[in-house]
PDB file of N, CA and C in Angstrom:
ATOM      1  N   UNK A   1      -8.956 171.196 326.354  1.00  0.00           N
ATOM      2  CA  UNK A   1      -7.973 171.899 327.161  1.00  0.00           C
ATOM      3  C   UNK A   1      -7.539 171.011 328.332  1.00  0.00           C
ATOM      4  N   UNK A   2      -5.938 171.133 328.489  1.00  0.00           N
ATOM      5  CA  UNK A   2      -5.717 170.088 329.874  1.00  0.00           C
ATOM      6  C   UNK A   2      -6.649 170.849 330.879  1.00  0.00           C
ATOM      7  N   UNK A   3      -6.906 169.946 332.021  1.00  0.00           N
ATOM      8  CA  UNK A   3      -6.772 170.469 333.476  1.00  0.00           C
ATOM      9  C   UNK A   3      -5.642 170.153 334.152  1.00  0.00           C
ATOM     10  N   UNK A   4      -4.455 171.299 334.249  1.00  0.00           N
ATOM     11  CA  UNK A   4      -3.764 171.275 334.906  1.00  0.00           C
ATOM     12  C   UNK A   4      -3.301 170.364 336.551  1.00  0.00           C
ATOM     13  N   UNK A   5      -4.057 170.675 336.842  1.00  0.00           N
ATOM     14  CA  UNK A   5      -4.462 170.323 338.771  1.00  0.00           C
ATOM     15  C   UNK A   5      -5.519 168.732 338.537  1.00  0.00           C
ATOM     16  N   UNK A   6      -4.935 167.460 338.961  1.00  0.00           N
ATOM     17  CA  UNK A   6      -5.764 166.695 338.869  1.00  0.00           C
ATOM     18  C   UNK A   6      -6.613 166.207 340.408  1.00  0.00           C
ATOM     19  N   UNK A   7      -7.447 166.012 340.262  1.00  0.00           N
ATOM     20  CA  UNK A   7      -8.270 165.540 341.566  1.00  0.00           C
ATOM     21  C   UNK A   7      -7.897 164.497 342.645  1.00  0.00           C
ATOM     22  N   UNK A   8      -8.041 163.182 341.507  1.00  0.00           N
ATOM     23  CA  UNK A   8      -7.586 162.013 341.963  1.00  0.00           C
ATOM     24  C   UNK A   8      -6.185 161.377 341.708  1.00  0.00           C
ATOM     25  N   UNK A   9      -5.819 160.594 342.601  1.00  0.00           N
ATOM     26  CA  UNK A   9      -4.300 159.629 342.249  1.00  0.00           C
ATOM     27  C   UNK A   9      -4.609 158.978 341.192  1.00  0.00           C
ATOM     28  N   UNK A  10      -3.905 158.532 340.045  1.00  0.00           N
ATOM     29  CA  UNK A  10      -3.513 157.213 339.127  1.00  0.00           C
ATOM     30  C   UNK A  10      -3.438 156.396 339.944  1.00  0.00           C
ATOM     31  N   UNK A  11      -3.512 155.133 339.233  1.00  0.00           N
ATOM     32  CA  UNK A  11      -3.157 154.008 339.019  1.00  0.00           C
ATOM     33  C   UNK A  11      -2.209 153.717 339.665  1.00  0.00           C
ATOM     34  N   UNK A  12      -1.010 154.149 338.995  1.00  0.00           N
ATOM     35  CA  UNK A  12       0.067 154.029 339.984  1.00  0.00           C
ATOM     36  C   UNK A  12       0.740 155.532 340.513  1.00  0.00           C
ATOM     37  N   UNK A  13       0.126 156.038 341.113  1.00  0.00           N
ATOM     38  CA  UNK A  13       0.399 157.149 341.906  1.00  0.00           C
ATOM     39  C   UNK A  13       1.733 156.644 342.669  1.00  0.00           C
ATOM     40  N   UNK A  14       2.949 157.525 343.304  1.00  0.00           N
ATOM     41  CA  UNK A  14       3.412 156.929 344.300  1.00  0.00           C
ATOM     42  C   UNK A  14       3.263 157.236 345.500  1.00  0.00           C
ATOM     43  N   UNK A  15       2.143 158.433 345.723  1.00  0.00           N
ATOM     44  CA  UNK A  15       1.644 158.913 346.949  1.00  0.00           C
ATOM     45  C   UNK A  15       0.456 157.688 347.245  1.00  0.00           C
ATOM     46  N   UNK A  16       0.289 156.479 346.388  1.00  0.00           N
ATOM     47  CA  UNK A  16      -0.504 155.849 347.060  1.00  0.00           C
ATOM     48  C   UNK A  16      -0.456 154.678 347.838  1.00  0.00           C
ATOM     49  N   UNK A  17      -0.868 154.527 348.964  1.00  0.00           N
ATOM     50  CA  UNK A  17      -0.921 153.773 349.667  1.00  0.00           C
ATOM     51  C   UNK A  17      -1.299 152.550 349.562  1.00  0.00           C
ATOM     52  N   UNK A  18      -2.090 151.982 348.397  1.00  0.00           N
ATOM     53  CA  UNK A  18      -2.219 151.026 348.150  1.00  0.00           C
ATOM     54  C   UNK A  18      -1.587 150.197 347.214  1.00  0.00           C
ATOM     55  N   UNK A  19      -0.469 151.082 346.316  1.00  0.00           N
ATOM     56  CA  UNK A  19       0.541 150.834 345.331  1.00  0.00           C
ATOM     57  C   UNK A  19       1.463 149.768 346.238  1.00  0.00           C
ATOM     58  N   UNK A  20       2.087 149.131 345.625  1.00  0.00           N
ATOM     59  CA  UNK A  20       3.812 148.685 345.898  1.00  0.00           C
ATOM     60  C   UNK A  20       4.495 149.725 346.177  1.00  0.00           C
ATOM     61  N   UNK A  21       5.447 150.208 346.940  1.00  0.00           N
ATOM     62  CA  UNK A  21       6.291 151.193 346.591  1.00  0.00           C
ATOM     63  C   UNK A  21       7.323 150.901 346.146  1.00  0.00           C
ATOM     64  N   UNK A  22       7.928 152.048 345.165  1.00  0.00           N
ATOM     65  CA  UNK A  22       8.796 151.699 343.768  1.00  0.00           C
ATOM     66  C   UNK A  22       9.885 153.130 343.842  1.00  0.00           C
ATOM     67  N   UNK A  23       9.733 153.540 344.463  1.00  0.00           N
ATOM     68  CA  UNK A  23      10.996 155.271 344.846  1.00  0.00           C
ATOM     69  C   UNK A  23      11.698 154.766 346.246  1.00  0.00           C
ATOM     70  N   UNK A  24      12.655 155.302 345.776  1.00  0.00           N
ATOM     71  CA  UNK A  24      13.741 155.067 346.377  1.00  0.00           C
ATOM     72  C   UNK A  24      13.475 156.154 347.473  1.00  0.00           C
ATOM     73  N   UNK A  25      14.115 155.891 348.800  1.00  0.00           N
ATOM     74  CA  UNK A  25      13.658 156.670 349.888  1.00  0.00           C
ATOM     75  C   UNK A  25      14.293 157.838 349.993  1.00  0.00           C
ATOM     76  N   UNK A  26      15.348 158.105 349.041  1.00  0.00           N
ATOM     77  CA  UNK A  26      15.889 159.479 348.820  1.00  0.00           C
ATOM     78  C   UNK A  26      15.360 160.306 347.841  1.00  0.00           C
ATOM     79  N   UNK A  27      14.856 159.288 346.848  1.00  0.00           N
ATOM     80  CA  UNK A  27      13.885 159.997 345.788  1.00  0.00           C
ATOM     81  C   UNK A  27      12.479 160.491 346.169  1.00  0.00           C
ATOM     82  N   UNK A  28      12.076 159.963 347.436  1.00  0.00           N
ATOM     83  CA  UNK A  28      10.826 160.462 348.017  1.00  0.00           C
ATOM     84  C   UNK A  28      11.242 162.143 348.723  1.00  0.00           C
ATOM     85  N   UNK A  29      12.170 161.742 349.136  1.00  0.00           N
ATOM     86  CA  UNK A  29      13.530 163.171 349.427  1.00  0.00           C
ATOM     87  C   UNK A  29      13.158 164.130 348.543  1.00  0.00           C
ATOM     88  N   UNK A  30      13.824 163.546 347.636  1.00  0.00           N
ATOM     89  CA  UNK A  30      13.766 165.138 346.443  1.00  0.00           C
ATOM     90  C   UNK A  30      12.951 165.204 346.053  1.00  0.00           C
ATOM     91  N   UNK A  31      11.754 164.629 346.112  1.00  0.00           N
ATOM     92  CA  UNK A  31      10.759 164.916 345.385  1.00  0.00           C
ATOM     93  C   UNK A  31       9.517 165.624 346.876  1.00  0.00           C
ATOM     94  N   UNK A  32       9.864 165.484 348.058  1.00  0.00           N
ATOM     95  CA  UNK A  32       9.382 166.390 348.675  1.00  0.00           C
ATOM     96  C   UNK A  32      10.137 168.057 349.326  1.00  0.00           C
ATOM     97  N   UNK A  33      10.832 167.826 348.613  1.00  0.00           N
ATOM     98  CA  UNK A  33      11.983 168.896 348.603  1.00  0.00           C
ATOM     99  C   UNK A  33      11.655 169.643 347.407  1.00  0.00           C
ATOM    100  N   UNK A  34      11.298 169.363 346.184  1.00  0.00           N
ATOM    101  CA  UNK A  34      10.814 170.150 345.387  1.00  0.00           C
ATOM    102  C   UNK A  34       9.592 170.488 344.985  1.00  0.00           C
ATOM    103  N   UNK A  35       8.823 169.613 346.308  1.00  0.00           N
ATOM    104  CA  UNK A  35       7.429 170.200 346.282  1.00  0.00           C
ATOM    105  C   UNK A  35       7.134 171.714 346.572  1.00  0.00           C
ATOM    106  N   UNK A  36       7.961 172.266 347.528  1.00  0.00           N
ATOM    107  CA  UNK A  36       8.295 174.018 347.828  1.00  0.00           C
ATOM    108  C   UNK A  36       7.732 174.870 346.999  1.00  0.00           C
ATOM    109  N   UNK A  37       8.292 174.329 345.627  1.00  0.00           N
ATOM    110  CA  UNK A  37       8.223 175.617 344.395  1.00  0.00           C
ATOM    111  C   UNK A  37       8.046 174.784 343.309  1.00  0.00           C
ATOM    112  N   UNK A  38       8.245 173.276 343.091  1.00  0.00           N
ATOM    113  CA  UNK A  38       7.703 172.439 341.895  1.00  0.00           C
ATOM    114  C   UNK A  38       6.988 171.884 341.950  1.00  0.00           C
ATOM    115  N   UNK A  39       6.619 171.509 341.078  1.00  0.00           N
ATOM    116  CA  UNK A  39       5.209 170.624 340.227  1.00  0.00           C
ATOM    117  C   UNK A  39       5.539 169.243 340.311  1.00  0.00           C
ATOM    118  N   UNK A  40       5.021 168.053 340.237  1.00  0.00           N
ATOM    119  CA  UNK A  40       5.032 166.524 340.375  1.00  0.00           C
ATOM    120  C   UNK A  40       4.166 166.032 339.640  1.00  0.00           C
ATOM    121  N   UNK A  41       4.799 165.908 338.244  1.00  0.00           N
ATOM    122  CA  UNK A  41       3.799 165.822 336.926  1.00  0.00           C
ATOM    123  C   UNK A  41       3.546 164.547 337.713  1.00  0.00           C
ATOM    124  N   UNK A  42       1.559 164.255 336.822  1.00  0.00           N
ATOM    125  CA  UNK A  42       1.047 162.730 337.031  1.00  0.00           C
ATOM    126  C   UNK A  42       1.564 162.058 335.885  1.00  0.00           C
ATOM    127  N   UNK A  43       1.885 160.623 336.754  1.00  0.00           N
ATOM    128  CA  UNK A  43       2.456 159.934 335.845  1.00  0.00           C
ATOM    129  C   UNK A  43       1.704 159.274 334.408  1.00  0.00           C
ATOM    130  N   UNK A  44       0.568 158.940 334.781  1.00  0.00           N
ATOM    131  CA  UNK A  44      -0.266 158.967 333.498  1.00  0.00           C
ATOM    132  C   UNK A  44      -0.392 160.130 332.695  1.00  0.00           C
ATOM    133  N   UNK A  45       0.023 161.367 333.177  1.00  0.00           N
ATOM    134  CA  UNK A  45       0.366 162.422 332.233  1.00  0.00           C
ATOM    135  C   UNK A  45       1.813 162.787 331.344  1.00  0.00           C
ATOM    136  N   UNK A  46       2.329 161.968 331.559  1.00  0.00           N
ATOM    137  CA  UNK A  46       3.678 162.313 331.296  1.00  0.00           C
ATOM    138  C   UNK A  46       4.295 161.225 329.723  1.00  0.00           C
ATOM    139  N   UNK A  47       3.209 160.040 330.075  1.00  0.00           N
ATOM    140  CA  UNK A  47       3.569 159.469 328.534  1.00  0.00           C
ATOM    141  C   UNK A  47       4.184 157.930 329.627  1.00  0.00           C
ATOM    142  N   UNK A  48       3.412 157.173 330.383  1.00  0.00           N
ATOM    143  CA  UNK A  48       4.070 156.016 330.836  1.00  0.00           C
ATOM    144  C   UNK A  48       4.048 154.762 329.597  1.00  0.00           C
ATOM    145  N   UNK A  49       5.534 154.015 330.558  1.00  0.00           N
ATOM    146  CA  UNK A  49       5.350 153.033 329.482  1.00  0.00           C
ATOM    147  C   UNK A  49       5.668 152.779 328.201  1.00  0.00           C
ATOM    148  N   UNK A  50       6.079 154.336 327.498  1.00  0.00           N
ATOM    149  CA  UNK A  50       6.341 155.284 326.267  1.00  0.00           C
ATOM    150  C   UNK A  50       5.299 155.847 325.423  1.00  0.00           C
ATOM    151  N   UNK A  51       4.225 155.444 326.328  1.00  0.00           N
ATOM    152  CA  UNK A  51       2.946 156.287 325.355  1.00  0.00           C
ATOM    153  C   UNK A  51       2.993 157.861 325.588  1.00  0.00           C
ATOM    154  N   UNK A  52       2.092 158.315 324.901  1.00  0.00           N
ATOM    155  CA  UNK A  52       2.610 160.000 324.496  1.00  0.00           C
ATOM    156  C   UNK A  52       1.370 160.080 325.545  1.00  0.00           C
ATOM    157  N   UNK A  53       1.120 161.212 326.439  1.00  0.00           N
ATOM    158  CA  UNK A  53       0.078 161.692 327.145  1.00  0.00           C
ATOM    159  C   UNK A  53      -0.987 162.458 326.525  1.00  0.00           C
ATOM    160  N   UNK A  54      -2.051 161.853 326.213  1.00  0.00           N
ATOM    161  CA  UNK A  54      -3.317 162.553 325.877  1.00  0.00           C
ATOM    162  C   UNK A  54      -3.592 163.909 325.854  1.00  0.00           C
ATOM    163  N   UNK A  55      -3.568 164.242 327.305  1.00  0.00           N
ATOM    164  CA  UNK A  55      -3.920 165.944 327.301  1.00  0.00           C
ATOM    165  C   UNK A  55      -2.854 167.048 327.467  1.00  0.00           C
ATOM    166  N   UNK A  56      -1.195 166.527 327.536  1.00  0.00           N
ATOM    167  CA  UNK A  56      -0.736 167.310 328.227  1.00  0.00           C
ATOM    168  C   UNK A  56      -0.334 166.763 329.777  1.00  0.00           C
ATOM    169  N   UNK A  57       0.825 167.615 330.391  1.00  0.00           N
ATOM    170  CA  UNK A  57       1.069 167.054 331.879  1.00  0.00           C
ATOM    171  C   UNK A  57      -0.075 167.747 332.779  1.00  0.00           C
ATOM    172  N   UNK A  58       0.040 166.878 333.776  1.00  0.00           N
ATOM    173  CA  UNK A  58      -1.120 167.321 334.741  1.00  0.00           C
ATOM    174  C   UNK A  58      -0.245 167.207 336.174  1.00  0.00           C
ATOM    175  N   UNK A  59      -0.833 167.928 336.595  1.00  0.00           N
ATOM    176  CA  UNK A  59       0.100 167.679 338.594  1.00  0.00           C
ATOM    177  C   UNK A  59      -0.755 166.748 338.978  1.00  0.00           C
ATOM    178  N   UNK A  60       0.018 165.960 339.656  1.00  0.00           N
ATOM    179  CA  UNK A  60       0.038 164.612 340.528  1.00  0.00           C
ATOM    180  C   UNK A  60      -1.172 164.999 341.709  1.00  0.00           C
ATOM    181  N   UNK A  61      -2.301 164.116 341.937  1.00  0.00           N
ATOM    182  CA  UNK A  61      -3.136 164.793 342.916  1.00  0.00           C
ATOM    183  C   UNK A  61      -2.555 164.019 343.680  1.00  0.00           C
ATOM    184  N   UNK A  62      -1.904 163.140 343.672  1.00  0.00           N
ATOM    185  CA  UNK A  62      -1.485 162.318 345.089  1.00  0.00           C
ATOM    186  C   UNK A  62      -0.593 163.254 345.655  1.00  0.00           C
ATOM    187  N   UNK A  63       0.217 164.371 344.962  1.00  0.00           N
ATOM    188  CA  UNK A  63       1.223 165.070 345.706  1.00  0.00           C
ATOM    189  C   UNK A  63       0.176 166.081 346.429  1.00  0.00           C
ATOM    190  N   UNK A  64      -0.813 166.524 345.570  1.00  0.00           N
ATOM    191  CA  UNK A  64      -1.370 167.908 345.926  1.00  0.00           C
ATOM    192  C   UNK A  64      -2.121 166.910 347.360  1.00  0.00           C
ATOM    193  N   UNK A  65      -3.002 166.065 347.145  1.00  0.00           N
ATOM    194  CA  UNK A  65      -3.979 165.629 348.433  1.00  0.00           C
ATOM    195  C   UNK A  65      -2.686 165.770 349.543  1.00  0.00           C
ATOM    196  N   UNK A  66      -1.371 164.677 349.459  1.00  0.00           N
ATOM    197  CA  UNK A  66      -0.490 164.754 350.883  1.00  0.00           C
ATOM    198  C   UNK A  66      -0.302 166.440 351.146  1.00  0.00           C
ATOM    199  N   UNK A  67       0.296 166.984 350.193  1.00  0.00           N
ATOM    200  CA  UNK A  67       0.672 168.546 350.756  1.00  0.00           C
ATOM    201  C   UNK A  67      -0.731 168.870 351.699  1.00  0.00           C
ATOM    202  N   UNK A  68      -1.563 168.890 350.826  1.00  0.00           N
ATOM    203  CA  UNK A  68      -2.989 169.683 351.598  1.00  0.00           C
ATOM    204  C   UNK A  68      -3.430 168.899 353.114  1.00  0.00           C
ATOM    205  N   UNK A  69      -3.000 167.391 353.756  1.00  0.00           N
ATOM    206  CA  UNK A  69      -2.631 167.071 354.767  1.00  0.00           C
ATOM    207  C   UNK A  69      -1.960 167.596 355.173  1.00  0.00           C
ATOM    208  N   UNK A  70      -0.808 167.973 355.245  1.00  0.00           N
ATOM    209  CA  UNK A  70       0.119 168.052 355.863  1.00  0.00           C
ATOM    210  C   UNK A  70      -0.354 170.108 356.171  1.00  0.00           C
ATOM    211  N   UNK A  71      -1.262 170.656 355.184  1.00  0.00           N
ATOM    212  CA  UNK A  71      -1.233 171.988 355.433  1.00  0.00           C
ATOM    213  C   UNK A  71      -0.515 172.533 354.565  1.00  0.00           C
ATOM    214  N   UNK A  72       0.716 171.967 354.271  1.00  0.00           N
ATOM    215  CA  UNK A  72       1.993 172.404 353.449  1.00  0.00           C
ATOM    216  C   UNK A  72       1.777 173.075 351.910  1.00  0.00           C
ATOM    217  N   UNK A  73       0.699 173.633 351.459  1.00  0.00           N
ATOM    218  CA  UNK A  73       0.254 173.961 349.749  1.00  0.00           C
ATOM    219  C   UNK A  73       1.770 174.790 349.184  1.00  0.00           C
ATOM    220  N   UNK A  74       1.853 174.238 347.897  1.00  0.00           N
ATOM    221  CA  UNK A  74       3.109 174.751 347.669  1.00  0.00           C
ATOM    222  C   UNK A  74       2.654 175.566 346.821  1.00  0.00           C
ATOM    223  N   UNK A  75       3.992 176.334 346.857  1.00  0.00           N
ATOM    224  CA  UNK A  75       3.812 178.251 345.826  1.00  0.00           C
ATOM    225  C   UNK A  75       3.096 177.741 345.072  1.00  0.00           C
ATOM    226  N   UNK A  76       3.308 177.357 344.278  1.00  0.00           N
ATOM    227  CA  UNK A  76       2.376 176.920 342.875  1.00  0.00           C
ATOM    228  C   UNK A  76       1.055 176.520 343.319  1.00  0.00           C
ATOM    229  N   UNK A  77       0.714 175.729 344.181  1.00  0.00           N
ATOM    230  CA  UNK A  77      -0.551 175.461 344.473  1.00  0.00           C
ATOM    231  C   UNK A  77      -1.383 176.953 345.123  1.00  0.00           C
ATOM    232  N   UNK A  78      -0.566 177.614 345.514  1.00  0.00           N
ATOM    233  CA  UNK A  78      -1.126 178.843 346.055  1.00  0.00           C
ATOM    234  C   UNK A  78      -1.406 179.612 344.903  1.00  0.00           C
ATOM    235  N   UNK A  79      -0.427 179.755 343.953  1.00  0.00           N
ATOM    236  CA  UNK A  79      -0.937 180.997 342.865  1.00  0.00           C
ATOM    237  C   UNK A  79      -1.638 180.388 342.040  1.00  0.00           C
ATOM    238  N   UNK A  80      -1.769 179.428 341.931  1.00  0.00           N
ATOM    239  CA  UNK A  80      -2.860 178.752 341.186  1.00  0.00           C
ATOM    240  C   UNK A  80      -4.575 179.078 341.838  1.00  0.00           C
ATOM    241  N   UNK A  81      -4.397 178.261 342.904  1.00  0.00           N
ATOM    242  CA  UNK A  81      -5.763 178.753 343.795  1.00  0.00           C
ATOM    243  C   UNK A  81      -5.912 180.346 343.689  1.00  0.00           C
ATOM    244  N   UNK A  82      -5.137 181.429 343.764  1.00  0.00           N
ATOM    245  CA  UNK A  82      -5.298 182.813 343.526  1.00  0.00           C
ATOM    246  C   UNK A  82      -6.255 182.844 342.145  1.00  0.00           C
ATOM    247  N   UNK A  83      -5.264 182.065 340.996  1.00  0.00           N
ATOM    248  CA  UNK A  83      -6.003 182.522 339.512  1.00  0.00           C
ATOM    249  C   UNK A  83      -7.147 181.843 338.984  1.00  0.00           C
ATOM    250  N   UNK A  84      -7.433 180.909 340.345  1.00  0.00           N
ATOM    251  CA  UNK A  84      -9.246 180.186 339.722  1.00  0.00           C
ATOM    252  C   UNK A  84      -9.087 178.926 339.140  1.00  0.00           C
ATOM    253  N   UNK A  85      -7.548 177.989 338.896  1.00  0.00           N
ATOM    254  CA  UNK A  85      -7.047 177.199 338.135  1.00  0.00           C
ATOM    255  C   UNK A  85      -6.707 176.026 338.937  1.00  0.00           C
ATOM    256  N   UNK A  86      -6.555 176.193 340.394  1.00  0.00           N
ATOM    257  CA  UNK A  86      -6.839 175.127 341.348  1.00  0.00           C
ATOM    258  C   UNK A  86      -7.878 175.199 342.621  1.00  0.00           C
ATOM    259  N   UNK A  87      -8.493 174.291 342.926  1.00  0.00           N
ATOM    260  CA  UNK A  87      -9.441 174.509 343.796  1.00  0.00           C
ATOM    261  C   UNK A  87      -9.508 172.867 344.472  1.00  0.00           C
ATOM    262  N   UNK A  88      -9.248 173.275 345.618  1.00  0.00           N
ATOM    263  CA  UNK A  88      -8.552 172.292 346.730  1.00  0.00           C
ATOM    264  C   UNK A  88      -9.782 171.281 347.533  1.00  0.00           C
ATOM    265  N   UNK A  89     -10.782 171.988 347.349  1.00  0.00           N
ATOM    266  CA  UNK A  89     -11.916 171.364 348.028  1.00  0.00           C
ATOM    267  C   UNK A  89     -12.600 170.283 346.583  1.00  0.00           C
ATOM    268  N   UNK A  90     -11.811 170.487 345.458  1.00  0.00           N
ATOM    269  CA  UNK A  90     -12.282 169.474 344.539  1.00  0.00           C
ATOM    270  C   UNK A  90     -11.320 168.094 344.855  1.00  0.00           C
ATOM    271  N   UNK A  91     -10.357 167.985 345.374  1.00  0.00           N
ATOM    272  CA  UNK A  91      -9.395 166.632 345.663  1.00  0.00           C
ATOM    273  C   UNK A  91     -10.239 165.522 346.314  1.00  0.00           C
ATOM    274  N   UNK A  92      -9.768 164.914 345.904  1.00  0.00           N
ATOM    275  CA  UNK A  92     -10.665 163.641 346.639  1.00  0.00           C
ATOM    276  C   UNK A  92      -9.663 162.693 347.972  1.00  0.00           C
ATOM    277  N   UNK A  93      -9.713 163.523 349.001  1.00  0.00           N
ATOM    278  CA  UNK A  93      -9.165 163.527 350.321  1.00  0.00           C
ATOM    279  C   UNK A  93      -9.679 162.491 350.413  1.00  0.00           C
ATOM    280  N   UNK A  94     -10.218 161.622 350.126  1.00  0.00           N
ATOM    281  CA  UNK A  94     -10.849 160.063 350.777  1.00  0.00           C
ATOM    282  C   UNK A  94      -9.920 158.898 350.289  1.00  0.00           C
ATOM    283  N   UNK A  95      -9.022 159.354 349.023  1.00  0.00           N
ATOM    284  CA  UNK A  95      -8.147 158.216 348.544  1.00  0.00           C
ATOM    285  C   UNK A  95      -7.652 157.979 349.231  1.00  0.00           C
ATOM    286  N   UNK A  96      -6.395 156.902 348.820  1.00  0.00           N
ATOM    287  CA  UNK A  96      -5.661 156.154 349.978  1.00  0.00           C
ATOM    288  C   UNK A  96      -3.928 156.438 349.772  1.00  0.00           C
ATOM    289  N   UNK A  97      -3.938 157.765 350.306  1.00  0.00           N
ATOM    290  CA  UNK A  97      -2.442 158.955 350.021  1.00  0.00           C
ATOM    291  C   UNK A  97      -2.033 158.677 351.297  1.00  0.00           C
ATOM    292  N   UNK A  98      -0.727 158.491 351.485  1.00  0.00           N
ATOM    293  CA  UNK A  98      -0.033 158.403 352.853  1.00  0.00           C
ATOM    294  C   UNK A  98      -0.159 159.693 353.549  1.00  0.00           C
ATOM    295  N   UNK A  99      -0.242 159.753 354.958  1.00  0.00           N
ATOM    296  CA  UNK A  99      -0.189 160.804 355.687  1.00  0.00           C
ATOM    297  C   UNK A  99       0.590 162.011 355.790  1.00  0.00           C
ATOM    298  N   UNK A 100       2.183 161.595 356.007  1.00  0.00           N
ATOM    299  CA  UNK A 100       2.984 162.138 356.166  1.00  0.00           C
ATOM    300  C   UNK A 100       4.502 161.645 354.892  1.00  0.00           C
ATOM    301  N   UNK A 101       5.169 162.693 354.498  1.00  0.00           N
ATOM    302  CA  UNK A 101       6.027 161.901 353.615  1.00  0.00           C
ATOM    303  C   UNK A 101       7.312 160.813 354.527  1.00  0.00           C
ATOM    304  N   UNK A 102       7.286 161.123 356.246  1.00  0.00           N
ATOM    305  CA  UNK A 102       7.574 160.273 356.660  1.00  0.00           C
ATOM    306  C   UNK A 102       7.370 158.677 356.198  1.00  0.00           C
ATOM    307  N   UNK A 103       5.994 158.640 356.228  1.00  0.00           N
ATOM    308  CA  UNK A 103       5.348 157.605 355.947  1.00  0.00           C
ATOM    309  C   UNK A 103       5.773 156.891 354.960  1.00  0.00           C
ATOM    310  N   UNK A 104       5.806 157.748 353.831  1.00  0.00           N
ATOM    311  CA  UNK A 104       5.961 157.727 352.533  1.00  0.00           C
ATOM    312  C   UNK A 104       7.490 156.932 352.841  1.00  0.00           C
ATOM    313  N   UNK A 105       8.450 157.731 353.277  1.00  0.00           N
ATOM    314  CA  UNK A 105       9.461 157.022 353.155  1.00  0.00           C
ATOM    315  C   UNK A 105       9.940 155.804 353.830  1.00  0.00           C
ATOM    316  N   UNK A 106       9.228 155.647 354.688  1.00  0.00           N
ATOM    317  CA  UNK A 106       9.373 154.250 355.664  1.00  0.00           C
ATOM    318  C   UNK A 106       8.973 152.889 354.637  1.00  0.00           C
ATOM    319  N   UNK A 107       7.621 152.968 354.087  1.00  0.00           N
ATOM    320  CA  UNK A 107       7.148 152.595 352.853  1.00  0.00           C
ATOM    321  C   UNK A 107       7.858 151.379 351.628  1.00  0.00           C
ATOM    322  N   UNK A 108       8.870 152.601 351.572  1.00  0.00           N
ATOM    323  CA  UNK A 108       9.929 152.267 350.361  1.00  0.00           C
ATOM    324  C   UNK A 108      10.880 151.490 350.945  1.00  0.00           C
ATOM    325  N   UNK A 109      11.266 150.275 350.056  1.00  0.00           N
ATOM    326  CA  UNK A 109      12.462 149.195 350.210  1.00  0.00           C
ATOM    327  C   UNK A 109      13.864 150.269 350.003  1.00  0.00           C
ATOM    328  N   UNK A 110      14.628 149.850 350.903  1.00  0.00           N
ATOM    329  CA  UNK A 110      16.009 150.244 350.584  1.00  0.00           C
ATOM    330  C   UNK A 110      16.710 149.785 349.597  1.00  0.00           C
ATOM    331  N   UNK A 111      17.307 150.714 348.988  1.00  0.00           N
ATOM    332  CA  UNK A 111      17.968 150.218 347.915  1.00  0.00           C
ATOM    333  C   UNK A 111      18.989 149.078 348.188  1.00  0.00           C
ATOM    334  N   UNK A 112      19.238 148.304 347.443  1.00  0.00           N
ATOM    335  CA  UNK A 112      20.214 147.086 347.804  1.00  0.00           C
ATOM    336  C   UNK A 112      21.454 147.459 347.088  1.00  0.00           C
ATOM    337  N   UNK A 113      22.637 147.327 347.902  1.00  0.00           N
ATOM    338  CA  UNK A 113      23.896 147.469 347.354  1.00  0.00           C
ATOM    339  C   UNK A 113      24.212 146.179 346.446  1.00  0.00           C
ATOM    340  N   UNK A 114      24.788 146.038 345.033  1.00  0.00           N
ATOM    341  CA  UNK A 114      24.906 144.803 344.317  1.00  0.00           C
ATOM    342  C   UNK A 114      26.146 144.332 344.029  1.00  0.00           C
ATOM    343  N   UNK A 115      26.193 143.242 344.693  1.00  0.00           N
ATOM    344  CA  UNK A 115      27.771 142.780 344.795  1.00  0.00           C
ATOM    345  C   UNK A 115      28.619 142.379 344.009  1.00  0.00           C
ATOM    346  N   UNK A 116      29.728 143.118 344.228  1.00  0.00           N
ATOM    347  CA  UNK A 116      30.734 143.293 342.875  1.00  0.00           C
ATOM    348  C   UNK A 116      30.955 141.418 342.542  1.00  0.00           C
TER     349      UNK A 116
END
């Protein structure tokens, strides 16, 4: 059975701090913009590279560890924790997840305009 809710960041997480960063600083945007009410499949869950994912998608713990900094648990992380299916004190808060998605976006190279 998947586990939905993963603990730790991947490999290449992009909540991690020790990665390169590779999102565009507007894409760090929408993607903390749809943390509110969406999910941030892990990328090793999703089939990187074009491989098919083993168990199924899993949520990104690098998203869940920053939210749970920040305080911020999103709907989903809440009704989950209600039904016994996430449990927050299992994350491994010691990885190396940026603080704030400020952070996050300072991080990221600007996109380069490419000349006609």
């Amino acid at each position: 059975m998947t586990k939905p809710y993963r603990i730790r960041p991947c490999a290449l997480c992009p909540f991690r701090t020790d990665v390169p960063a590779y999102l565009t600083r507007s894409r760090v945007r929408e993607i903390e913009r749809s943390l509110v009410r969406a999910e941030f499949p892990c990328h090793e869950t999703t089939g990187v590279k074009g491989q098919k994912p083993k168990d199924g998608e899993a949520h990104c713990a690098g998203a869940l560890i920053l939210l749970e900094k920040l305080e911020r648990p999103s709907q989903m992380m809440r009704i989950a924790e209600r039904l016994g299916i996430y449990d927050r004190s299992q994350l491994a808060m010691d990885a190396p997840i940026f603080e704030t998605f400020d952070e996050m976006v300072a991080a990221q190279e600007p996109r380069r305009r490419r000349k006609p």
